[in-house]
C-alpha atoms as a PDB file:
ATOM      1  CA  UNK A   1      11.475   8.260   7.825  1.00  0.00           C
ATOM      2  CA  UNK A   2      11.889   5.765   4.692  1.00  0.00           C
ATOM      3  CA  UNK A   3      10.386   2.884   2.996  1.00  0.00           C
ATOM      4  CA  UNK A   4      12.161   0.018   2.569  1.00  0.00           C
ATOM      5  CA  UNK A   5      11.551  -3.687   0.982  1.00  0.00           C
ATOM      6  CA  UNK A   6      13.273  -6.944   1.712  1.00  0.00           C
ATOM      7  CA  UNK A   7      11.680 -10.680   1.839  1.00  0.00           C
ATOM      8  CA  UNK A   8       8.458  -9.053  -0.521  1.00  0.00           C
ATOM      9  CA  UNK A   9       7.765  -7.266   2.621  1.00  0.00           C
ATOM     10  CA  UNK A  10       7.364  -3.495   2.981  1.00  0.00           C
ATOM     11  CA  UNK A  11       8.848  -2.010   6.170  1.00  0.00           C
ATOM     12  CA  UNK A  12       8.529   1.563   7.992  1.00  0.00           C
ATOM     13  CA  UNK A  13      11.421   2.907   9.190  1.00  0.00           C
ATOM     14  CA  UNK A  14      11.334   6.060  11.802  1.00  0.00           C
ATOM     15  CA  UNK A  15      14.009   7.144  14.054  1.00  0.00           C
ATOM     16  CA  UNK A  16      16.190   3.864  14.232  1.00  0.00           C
ATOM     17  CA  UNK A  17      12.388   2.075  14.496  1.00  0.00           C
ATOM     18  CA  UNK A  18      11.530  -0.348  11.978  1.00  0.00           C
ATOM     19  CA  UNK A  19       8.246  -2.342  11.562  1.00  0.00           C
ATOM     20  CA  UNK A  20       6.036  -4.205   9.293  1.00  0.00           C
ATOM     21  CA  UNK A  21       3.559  -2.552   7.220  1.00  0.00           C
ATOM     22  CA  UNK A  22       0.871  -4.738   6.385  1.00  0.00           C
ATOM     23  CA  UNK A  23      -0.322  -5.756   2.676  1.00  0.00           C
ATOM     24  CA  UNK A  24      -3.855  -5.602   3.828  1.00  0.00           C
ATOM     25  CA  UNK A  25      -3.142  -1.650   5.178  1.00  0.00           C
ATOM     26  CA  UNK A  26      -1.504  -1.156   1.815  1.00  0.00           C
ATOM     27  CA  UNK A  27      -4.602  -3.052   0.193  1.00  0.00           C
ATOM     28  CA  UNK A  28      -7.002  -0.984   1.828  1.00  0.00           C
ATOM     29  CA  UNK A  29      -5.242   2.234  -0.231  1.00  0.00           C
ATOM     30  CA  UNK A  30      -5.296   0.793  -3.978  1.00  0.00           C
ATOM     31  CA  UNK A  31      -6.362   3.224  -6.431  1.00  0.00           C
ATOM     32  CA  UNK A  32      -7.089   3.965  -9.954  1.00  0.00           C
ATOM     33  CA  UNK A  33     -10.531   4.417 -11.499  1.00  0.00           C
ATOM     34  CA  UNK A  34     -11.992   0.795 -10.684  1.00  0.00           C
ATOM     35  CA  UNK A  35     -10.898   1.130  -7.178  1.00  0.00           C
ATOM     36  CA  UNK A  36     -11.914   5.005  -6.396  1.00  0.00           C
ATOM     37  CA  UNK A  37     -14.589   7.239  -7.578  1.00  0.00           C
ATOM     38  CA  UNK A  38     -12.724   9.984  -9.290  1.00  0.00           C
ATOM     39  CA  UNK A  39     -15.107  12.572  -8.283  1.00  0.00           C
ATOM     40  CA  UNK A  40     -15.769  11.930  -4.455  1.00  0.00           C
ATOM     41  CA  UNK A  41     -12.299  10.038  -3.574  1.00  0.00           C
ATOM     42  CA  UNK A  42     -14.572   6.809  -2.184  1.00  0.00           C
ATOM     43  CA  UNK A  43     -13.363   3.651  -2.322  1.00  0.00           C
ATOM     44  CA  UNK A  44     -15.420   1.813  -5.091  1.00  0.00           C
ATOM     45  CA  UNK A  45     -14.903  -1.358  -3.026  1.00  0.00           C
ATOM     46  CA  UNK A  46     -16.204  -2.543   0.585  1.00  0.00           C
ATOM     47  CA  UNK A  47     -12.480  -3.532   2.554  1.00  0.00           C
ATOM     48  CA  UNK A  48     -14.187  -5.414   5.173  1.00  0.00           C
ATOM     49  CA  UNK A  49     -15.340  -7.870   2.168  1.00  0.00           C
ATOM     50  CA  UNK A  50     -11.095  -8.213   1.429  1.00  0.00           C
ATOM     51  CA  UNK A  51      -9.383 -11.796   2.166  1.00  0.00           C
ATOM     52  CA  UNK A  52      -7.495 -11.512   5.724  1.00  0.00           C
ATOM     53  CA  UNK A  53      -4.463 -13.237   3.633  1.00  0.00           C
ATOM     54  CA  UNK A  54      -4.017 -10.366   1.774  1.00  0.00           C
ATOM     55  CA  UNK A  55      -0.244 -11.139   0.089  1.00  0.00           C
ATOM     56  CA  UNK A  56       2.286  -9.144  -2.672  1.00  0.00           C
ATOM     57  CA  UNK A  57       2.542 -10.841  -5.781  1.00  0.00           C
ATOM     58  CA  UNK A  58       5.139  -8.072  -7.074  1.00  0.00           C
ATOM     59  CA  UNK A  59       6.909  -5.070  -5.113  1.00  0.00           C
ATOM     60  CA  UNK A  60       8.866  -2.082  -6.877  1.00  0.00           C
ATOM     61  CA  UNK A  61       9.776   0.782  -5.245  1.00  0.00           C
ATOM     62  CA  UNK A  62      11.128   4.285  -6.607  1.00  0.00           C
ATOM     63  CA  UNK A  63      12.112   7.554  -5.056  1.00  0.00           C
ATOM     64  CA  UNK A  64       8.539   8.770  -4.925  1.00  0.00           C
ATOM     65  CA  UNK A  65       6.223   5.733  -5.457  1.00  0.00           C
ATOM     66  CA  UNK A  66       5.381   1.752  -4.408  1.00  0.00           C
ATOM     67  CA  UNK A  67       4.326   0.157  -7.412  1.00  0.00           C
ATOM     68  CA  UNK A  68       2.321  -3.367  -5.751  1.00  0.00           C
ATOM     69  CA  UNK A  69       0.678  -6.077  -7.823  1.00  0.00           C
ATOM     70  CA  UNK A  70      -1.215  -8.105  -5.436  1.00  0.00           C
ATOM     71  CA  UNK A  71      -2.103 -11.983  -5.694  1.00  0.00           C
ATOM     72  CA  UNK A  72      -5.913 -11.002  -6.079  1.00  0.00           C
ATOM     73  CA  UNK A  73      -5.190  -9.318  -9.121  1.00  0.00           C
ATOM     74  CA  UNK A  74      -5.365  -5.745  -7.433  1.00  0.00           C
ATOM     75  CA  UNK A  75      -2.334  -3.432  -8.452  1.00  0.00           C
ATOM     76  CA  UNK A  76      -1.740   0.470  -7.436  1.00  0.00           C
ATOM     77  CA  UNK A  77       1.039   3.475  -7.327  1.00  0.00           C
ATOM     78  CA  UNK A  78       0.754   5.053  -4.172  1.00  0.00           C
ATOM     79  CA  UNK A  79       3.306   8.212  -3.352  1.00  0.00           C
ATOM     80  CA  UNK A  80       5.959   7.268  -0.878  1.00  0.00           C
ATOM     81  CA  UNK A  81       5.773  10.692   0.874  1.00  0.00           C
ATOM     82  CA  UNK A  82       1.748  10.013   1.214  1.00  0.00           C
ATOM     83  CA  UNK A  83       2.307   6.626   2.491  1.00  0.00           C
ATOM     84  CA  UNK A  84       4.719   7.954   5.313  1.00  0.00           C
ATOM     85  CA  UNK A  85       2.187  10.690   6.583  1.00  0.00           C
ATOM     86  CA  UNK A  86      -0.215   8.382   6.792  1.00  0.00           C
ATOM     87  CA  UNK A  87       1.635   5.361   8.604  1.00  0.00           C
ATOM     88  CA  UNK A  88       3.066   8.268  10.693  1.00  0.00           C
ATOM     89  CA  UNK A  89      -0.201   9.098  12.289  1.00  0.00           C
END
C-alpha cells in the first residue's frame, strides 16, 4: 500500500490497484487547533456545510506525511500510515 501524487491528485495504491482519493475525503480530515478540539478530537467544523468542489491548491508529500493547502484556505499534515488504514477500511 502507498500514496502517490501526479496531476495535483492524490492516488491509493493497493495490490497493483490504484484509485482516486478524493480532496473532499482528505478535506473532511484537516486538523490543527482551528479545525479539531484538542481535548475531545471533534471536528470544530460541520463537513456537510464544505463546497462539493473541494480542490488542492498545493500537494507535498514525505515518507510519513501529506502536507495539503487547499483553495479555501484550509491546510493540514496528516500521517501517511494513518491515511492508509483509514482508506483501507
Amino acid at each position: 500500500m502507498k500514496i502517490e501524487l501526479k496531476d495535483n491528485k492524490v492516488f491509493f495504491e493497493n495490490q497493483g490497484s490504484k484509485k482516486e482519493i478524493h480532496p473532499f475525503w482528505l478535506r473532511e480530515r484537516v486538523n490543527g487547533d482551528i479545525y479539531v478540539d484538542k481535548n475531545t478530537q471533534q471536528r470544530l467544523f460541520d463537513p456537510t456545510e464544505l463546497k462539493k468542489n473541494v480542490e488542492f491548491d498545493k500537494l507535498n508529500l514525505t515518507n510519513d506525511f501529506l502536507e495539503i493547502k487547499f483553495k479555501d484556505g484550509a491546510h493540514t499534515k496528516l500521517s501517511i500510515r494513518n491515511i492508509l488504514q483509514d482508506f483501507s477500511n
